[in-house]
Protein backbone atom coordinates (compact mmCIF):
# COMPACT_ATOMS: atom_id res chain seq x y z
CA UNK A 1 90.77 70.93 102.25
CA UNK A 2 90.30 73.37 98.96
CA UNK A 3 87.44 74.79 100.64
CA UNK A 4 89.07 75.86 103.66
CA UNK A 5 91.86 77.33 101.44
CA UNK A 6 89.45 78.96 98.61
CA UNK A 7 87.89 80.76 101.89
CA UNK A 8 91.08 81.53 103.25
CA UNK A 9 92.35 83.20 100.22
CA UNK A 10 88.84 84.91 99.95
CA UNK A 11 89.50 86.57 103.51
CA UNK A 12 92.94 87.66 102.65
CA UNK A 13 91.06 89.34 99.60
CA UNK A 14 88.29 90.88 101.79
CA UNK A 15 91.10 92.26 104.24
CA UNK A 16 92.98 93.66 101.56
CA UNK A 17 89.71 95.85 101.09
CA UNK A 18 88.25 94.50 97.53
CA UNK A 19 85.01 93.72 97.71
CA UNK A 20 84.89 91.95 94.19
CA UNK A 21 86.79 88.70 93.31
CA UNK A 22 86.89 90.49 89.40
CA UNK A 23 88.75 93.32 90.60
CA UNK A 24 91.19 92.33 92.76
CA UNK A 25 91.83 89.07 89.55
CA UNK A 26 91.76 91.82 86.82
CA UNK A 27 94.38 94.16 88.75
CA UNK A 28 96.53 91.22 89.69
CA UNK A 29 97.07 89.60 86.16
CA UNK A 30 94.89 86.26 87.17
CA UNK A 31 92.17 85.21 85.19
CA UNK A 32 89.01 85.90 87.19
CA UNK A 33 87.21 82.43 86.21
CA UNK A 34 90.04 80.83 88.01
CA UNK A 35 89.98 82.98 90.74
CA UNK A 36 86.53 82.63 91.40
CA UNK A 37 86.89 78.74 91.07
CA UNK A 38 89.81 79.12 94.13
CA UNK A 39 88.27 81.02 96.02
CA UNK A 40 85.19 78.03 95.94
CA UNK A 41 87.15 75.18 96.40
CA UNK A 42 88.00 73.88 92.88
CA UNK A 43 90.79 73.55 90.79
CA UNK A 44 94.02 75.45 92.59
CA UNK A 45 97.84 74.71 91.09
CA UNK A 46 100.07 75.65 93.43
CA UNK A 47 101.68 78.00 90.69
CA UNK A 48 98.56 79.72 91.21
CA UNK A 49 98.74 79.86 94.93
CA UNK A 50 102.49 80.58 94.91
CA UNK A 51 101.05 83.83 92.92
CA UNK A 52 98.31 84.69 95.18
CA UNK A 53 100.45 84.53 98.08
CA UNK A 54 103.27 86.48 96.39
CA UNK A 55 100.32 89.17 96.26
CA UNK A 56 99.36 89.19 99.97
CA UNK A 57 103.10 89.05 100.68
CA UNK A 58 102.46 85.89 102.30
CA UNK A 59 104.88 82.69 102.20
CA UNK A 60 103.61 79.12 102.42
CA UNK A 61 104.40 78.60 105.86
CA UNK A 62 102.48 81.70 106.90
CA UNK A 63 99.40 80.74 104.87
CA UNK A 64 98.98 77.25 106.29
CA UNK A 65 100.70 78.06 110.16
CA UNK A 66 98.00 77.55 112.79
CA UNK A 67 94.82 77.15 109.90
CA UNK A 68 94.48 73.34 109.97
CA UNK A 69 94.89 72.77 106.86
């Protein structure tokens, strides 16, 4: 299950049109180890997911509606 989130959230990244994991971490105040280590399936809080979704505008429902998750 945190892979298929880590490569959801990667997606929503890649749509949002940044290539790199660093930049998109660095311009959104979340430490780009941790990022990385979302987006690959490891370690995510939901604090941390509450944030990223905040960022894609995105509420909970949305995110996990229709993925399987």
């Amino acid at each position: 299950m945190l892979e298929s989130i880590g490569k959801k959230i990667k997606n929503l990244r890649l749509d949002k049109g940044y290539s790199s994991y660093e930049t998109f971490a660095i311009e959104n105040d979340i430490d780009r180890k941790y990022y990385w280590s979302i987006e690959k399936g490891r370690n995510i809080s939901l604090v941390y997911l509450k944030r990223i979704l905040d960022v894609h505008g995105l509420t909970f429902e949305e995110f996990f509606k229709d993925s399987g998750i």
